[in-house]
C-alpha atoms as a PDB file:
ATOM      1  CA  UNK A   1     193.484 124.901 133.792  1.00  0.00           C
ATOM      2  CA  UNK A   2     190.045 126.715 133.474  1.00  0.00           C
ATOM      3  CA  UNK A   3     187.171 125.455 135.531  1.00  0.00           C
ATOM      4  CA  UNK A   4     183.521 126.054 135.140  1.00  0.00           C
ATOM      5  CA  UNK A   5     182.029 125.729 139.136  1.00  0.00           C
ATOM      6  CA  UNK A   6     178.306 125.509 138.585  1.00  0.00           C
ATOM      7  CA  UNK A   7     176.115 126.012 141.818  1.00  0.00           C
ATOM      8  CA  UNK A   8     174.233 128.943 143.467  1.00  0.00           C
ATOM      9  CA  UNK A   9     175.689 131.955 145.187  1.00  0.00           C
ATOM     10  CA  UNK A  10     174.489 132.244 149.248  1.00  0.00           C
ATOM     11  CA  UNK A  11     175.498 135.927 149.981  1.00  0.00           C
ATOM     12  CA  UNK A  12     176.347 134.365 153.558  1.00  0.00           C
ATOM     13  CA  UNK A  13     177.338 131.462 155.254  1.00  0.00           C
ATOM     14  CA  UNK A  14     180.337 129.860 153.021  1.00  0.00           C
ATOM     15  CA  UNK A  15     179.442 127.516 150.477  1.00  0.00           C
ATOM     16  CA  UNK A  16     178.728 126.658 147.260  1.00  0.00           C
ATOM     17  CA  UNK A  17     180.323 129.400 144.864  1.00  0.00           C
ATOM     18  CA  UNK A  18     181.887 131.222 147.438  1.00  0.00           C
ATOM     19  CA  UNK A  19     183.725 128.339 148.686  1.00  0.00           C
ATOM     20  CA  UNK A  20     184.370 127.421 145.359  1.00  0.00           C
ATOM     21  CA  UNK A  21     185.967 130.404 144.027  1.00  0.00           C
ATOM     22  CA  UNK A  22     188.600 130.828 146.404  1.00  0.00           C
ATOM     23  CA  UNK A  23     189.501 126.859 146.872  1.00  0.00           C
ATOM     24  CA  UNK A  24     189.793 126.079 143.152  1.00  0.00           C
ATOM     25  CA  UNK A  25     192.174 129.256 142.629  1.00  0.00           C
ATOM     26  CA  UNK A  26     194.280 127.501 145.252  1.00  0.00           C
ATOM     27  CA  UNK A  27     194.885 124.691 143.269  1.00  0.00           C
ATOM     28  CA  UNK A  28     195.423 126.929 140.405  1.00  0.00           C
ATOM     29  CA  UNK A  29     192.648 127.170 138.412  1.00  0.00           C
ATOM     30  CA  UNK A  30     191.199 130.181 136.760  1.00  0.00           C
ATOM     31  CA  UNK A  31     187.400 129.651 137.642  1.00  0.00           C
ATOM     32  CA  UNK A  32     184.779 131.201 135.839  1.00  0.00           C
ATOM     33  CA  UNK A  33     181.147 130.712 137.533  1.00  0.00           C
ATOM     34  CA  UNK A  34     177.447 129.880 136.425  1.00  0.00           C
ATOM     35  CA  UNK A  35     174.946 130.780 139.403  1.00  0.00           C
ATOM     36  CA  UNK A  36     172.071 128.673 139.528  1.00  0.00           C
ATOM     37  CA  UNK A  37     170.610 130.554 141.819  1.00  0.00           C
ATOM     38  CA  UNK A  38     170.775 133.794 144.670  1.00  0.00           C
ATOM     39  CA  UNK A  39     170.009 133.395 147.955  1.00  0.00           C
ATOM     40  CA  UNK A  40     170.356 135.714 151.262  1.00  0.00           C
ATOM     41  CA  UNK A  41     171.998 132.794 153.205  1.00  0.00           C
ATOM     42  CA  UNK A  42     171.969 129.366 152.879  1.00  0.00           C
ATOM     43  CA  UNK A  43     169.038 126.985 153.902  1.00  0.00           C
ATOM     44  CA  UNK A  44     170.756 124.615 156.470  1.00  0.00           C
ATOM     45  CA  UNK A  45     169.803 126.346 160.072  1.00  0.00           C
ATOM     46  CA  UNK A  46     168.164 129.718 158.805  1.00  0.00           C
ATOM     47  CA  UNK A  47     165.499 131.274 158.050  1.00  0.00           C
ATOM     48  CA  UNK A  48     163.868 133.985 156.623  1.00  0.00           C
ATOM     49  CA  UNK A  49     166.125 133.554 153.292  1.00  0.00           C
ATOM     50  CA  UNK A  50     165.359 135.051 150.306  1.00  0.00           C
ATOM     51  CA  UNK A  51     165.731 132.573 147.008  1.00  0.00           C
ATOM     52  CA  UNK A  52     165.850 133.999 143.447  1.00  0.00           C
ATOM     53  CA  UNK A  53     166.220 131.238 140.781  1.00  0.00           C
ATOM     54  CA  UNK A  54     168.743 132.071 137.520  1.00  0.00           C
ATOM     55  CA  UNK A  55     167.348 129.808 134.885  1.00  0.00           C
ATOM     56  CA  UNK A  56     166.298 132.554 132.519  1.00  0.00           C
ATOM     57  CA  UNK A  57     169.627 134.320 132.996  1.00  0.00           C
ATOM     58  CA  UNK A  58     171.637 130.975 132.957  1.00  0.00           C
ATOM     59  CA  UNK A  59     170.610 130.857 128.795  1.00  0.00           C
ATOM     60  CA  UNK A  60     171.372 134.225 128.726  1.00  0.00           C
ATOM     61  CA  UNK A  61     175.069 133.820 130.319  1.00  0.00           C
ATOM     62  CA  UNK A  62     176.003 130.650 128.121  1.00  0.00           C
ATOM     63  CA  UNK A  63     174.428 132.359 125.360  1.00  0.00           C
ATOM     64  CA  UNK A  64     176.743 135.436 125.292  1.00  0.00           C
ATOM     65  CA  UNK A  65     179.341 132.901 126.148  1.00  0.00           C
ATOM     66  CA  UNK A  66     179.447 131.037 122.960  1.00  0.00           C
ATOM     67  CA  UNK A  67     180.274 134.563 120.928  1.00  0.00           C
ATOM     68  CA  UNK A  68     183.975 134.527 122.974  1.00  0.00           C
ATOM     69  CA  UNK A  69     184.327 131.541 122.712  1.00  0.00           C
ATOM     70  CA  UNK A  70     185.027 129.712 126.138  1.00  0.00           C
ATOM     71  CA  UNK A  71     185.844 126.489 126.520  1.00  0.00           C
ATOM     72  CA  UNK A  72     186.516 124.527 130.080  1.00  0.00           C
ATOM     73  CA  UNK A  73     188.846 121.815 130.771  1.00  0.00           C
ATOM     74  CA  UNK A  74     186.668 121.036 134.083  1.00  0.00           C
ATOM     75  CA  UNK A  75     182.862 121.475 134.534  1.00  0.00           C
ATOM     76  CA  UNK A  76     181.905 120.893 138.373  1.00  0.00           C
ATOM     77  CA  UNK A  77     178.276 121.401 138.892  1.00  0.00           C
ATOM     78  CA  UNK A  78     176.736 121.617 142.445  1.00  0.00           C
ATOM     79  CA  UNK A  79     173.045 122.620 144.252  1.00  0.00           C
ATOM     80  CA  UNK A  80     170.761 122.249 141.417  1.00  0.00           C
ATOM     81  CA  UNK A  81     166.880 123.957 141.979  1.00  0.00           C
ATOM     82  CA  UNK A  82     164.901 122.207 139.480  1.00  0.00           C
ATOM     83  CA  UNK A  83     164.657 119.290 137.193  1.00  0.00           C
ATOM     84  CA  UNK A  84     164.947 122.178 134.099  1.00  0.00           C
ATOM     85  CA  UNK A  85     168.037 123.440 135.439  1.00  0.00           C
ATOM     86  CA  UNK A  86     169.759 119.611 135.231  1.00  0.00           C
ATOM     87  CA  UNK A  87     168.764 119.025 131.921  1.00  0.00           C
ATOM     88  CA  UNK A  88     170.413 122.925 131.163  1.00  0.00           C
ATOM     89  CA  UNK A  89     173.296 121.643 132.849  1.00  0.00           C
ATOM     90  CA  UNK A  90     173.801 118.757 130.281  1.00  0.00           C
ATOM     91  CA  UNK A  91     173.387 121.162 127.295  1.00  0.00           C
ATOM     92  CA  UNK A  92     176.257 123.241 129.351  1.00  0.00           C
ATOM     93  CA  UNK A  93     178.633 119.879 129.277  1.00  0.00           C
ATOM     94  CA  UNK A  94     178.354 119.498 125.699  1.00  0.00           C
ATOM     95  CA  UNK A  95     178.336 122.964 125.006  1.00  0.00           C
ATOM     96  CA  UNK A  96     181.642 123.850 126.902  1.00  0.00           C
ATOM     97  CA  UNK A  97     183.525 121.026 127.883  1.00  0.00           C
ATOM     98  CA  UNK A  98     186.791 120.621 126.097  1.00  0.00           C
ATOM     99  CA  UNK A  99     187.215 116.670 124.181  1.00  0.00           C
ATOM    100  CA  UNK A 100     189.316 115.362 126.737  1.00  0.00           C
ATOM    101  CA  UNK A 101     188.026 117.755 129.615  1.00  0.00           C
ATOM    102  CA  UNK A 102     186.644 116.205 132.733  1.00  0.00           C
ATOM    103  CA  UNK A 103     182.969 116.880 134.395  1.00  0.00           C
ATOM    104  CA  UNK A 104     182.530 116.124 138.161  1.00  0.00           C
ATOM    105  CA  UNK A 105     178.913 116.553 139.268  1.00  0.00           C
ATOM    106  CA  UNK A 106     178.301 116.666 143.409  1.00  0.00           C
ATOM    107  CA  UNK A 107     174.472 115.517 143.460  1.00  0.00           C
ATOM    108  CA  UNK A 108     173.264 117.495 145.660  1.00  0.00           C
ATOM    109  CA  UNK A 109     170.043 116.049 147.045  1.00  0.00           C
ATOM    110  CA  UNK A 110     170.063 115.412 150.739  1.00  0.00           C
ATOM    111  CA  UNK A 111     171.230 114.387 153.946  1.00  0.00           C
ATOM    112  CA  UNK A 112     170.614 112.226 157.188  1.00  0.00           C
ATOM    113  CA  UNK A 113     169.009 109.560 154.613  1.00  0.00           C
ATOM    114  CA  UNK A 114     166.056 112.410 153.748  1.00  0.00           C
ATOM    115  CA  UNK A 115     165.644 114.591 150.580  1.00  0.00           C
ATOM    116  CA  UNK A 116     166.119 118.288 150.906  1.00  0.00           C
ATOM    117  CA  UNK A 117     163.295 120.491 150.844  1.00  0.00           C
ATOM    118  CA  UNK A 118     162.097 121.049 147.730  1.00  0.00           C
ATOM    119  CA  UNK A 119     163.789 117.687 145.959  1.00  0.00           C
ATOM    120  CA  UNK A 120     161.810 113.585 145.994  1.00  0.00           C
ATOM    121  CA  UNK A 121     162.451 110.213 143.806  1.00  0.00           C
ATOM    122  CA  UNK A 122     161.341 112.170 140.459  1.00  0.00           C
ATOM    123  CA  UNK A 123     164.307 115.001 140.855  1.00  0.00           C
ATOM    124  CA  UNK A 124     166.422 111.564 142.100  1.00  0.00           C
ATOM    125  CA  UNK A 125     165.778 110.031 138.781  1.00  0.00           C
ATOM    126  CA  UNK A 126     166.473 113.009 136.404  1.00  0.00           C
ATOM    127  CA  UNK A 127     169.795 113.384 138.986  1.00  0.00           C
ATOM    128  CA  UNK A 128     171.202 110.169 138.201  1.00  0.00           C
ATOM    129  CA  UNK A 129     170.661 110.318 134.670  1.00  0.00           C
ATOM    130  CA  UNK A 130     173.337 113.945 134.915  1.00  0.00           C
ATOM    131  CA  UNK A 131     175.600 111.719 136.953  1.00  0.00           C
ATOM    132  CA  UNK A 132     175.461 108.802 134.099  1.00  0.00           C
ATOM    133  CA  UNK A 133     177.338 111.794 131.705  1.00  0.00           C
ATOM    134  CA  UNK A 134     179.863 112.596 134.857  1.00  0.00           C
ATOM    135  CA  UNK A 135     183.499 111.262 134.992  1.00  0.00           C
ATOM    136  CA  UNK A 136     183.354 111.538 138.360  1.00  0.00           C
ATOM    137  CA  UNK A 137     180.458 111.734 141.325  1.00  0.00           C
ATOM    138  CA  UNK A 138     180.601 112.749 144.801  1.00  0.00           C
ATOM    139  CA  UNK A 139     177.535 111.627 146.585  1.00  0.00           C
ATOM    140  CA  UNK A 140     177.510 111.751 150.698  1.00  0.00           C
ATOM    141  CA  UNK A 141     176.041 108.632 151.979  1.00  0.00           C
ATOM    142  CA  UNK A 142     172.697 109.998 151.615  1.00  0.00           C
ATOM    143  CA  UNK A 143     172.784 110.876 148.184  1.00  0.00           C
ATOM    144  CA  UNK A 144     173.965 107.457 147.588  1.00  0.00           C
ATOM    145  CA  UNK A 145     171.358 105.884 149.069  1.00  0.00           C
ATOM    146  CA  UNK A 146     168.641 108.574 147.484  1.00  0.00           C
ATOM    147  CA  UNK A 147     170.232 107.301 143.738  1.00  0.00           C
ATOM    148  CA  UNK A 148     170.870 103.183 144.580  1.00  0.00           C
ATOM    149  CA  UNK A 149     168.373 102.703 146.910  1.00  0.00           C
ATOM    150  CA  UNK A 150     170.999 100.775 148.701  1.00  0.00           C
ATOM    151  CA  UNK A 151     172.163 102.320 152.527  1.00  0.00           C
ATOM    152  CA  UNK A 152     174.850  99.606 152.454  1.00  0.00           C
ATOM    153  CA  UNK A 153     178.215 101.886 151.482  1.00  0.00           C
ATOM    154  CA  UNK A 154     179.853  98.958 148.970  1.00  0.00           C
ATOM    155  CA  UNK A 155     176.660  98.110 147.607  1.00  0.00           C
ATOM    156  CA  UNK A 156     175.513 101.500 146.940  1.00  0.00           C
ATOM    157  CA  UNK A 157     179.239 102.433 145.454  1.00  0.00           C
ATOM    158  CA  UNK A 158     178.619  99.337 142.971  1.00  0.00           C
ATOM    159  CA  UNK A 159     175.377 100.201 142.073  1.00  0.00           C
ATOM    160  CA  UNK A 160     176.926 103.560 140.938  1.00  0.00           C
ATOM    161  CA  UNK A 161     179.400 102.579 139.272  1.00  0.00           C
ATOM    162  CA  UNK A 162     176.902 101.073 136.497  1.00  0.00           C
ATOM    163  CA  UNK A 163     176.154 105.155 136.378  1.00  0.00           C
ATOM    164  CA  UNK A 164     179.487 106.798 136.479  1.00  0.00           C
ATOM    165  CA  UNK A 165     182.831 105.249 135.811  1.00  0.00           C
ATOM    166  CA  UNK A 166     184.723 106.921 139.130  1.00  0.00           C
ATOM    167  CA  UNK A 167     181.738 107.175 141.918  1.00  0.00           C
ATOM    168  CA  UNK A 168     182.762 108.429 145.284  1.00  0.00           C
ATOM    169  CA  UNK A 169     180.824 108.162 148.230  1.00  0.00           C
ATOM    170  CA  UNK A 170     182.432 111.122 150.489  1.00  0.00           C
ATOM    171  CA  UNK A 171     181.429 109.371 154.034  1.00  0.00           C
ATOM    172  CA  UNK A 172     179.787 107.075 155.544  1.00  0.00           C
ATOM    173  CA  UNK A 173     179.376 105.381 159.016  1.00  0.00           C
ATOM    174  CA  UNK A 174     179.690 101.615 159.470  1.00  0.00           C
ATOM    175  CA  UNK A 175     180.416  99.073 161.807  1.00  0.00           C
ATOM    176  CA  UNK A 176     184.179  98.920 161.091  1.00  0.00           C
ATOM    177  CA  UNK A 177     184.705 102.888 161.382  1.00  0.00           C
ATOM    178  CA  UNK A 178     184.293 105.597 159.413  1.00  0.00           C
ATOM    179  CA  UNK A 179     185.273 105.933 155.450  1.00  0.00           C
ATOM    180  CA  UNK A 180     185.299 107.252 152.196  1.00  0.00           C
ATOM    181  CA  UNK A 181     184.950 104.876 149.248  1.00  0.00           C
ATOM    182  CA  UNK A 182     185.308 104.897 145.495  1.00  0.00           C
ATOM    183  CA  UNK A 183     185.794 103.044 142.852  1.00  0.00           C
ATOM    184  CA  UNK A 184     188.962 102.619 140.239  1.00  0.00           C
ATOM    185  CA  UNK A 185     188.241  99.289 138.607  1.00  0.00           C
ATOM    186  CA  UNK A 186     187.528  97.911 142.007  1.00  0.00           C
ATOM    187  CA  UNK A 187     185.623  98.771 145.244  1.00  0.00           C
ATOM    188  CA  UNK A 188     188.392 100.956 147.139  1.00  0.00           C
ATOM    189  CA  UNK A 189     187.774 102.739 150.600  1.00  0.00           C
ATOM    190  CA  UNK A 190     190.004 105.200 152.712  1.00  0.00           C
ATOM    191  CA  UNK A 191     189.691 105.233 156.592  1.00  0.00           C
ATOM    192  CA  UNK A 192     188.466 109.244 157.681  1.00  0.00           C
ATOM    193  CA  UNK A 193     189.068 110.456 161.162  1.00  0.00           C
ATOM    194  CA  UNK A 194     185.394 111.193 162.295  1.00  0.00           C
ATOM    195  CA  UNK A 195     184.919 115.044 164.231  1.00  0.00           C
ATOM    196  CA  UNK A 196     181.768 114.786 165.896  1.00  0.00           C
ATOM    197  CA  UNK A 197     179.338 117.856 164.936  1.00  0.00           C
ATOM    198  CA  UNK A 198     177.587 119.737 161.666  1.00  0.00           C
ATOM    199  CA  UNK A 199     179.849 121.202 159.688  1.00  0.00           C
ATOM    200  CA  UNK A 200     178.017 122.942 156.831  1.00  0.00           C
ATOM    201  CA  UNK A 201     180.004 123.652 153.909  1.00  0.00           C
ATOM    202  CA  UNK A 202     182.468 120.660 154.293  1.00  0.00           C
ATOM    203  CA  UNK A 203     180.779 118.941 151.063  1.00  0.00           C
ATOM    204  CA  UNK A 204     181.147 122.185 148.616  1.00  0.00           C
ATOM    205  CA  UNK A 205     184.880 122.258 150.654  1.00  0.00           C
ATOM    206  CA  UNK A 206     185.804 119.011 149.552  1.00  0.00           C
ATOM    207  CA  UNK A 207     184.181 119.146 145.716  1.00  0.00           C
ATOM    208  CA  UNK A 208     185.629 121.950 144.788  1.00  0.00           C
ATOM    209  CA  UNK A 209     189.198 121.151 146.212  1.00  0.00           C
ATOM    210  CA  UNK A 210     188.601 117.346 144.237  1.00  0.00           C
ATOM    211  CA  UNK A 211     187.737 119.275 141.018  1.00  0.00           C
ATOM    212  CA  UNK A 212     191.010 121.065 141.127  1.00  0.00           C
ATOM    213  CA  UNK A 213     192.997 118.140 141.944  1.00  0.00           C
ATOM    214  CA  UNK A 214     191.654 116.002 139.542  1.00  0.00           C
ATOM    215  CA  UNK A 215     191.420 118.841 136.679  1.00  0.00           C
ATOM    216  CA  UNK A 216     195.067 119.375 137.712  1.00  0.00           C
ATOM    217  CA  UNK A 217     196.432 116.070 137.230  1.00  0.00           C
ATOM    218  CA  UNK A 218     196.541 114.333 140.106  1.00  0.00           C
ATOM    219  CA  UNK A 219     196.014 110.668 139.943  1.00  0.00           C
ATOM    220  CA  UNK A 220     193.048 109.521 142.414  1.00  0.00           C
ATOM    221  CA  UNK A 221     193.949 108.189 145.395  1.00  0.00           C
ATOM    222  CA  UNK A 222     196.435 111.372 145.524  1.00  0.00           C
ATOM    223  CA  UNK A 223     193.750 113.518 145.027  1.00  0.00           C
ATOM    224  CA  UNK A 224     191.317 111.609 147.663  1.00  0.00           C
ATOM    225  CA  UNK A 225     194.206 111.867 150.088  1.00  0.00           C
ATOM    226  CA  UNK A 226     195.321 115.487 149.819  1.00  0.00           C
ATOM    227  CA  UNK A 227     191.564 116.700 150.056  1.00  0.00           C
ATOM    228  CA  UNK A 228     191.186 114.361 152.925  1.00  0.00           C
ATOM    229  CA  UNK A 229     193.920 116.097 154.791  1.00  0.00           C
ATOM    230  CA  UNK A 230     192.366 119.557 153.680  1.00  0.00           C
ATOM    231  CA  UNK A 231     189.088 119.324 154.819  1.00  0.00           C
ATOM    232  CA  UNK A 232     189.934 117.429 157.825  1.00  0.00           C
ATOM    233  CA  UNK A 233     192.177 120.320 158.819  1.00  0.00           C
ATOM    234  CA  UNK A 234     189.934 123.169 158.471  1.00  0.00           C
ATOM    235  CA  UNK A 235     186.978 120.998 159.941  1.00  0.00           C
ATOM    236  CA  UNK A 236     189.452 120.756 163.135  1.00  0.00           C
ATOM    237  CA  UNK A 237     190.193 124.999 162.982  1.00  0.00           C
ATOM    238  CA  UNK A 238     186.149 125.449 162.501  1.00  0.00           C
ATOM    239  CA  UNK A 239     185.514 122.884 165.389  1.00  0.00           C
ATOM    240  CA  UNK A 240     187.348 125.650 167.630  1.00  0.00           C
ATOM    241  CA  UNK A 241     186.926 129.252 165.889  1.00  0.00           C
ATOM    242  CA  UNK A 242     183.624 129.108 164.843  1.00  0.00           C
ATOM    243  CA  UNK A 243     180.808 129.555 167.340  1.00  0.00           C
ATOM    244  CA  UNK A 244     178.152 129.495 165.271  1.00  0.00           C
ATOM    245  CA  UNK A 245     178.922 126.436 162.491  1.00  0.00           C
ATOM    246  CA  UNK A 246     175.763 127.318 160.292  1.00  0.00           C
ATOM    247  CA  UNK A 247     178.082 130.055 159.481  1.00  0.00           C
ATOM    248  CA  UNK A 248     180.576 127.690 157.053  1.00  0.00           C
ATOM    249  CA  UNK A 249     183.635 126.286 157.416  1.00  0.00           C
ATOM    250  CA  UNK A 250     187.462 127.818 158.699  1.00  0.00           C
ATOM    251  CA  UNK A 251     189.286 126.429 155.491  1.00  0.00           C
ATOM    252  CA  UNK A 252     190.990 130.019 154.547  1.00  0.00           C
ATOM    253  CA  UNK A 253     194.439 129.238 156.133  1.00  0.00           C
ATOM    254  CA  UNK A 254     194.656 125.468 155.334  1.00  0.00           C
ATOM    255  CA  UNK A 255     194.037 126.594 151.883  1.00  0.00           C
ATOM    256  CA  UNK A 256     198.148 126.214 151.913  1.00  0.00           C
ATOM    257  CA  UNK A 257     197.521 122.587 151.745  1.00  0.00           C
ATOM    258  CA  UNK A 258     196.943 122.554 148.047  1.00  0.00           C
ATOM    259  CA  UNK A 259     199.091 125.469 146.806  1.00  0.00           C
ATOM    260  CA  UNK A 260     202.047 124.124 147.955  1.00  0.00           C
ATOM    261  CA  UNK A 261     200.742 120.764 146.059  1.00  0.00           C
ATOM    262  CA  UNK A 262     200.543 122.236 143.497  1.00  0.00           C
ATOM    263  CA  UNK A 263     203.648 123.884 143.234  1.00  0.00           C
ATOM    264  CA  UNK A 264     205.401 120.471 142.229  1.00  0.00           C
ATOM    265  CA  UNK A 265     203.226 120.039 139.556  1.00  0.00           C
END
């Protein structure tokens, strides 16, 4: 299986790539990258970051790229800087995704029910039109609501599926408890046990560990499950070993939990 993980690279504080890189080699994948962007750290609790965007040298990667050739049988895209760089992200999908290869796109656009900086309904709207070419989606509640305009979890996960034929909304807060829904022909849901606290990271933790499931064979609800348990257990290890959680998530030694999946497969 060769996966293309395309988001930016935050020299420090563990996400996006860096997460990526290591948790999709877990599940077996050779992983190849596309940087959308550079930055010193990421943006969730510091400052002072430096941000360098990669558009001009994104063309120039894919470029050289189609002289090997390559060709991917997953394309995972991530934190997306500009409205240019999601319509160069389609042109990637058709340029590089195998026939029968799978794209999962994690829309990244916000969080407590507010747009990051930088992002508003415009960048929404050219979002959801990259999710309408995705086989799978992995909106937090937020980004849910930002693309549906619906805050109500079942709603919101209908409303996407008229966009994307596998939608999964990765957690969300209601009055029955805490869950994670998607759909498979139906409106499904799985119960989560909720850790109180900001975990930063825990999204790129959980997309890239999906991708590799997915891209690996695993039928849904087995894949859902299994990174369930994964992030769950390193949120737990983080919750005690890391003082300062801006800093990323503890996920290195649960990252057991999907090679020895994947050794039956």
């Amino acid at each position: 299986m060769r996966v293309l993980a395309i988001n930016d690279i935050s020299c420090a504080g563990k996400c996006s790539l860096t997460v990526a890189l290591p948790v999709l080699s877990a599940c077996g994948a050779t992983v190849d990258i596309l940087p959308t962007a550079l930055l010193s750290t990421h943006t969730g609790g510091f400052t002072g970051y430096t941000f360098l965007p990669l558009d001009d040298e994104m063309e120039k990667i894919c470029a050289h790229w189609e002289t090997l050739p390559l060709k991917y049988d997953v394309i995972c895209s991530g934190y997306l800087g500009s409205r240019s760089q999601i319509e160069f992200v389609k042109s990637v999908k058709q340029r590089f995704l195998k026939p029968d290869g799978i794209f999962v796109v994690d829309p990244v656009l916000g969080d407590n029910f507010k747009f990051y900086k930088g992002f508003d309904e415009a960048f929404a709207a050219q979002m959801r039109t990259l999710c309408g070419l995705a086989d799978y989606i992995l909106p937090n509640d937020t980004e849910s609501f930002l693309l549906t305009g619906e805050k109500d979890p079942e709603k919101a996960l209908s409303a996407l599926a008229k966009i994307c034929p596998h939608p999964i909304i990765t957690g969300a807060d209601t009055a029955e408890g805490y869950f994670l829904y998607y759909y498979d022909g139906e409106n499904k849901k799985i119960p989560l046990r909720k850790v109180e606290g900001s975990f930063h990271g825990a999204g790129d933790v959980f997309a890239s560990a999906f991708a590799g499931c997915i891209g690996g064979g695993m039928p849904l609800k087995d894949a859902l499950t299994l990174c369930i348990e994964f992030c769950y257990r390193s949120i737990l290890r983080t919750q005690t070993e890391v003082p300062d959680k801006k800093y990323g998530m503890n996920y290195e030694k649960e990252l057991f939990i999907l090679t020895d999946a994947f050794k039956s497969l």
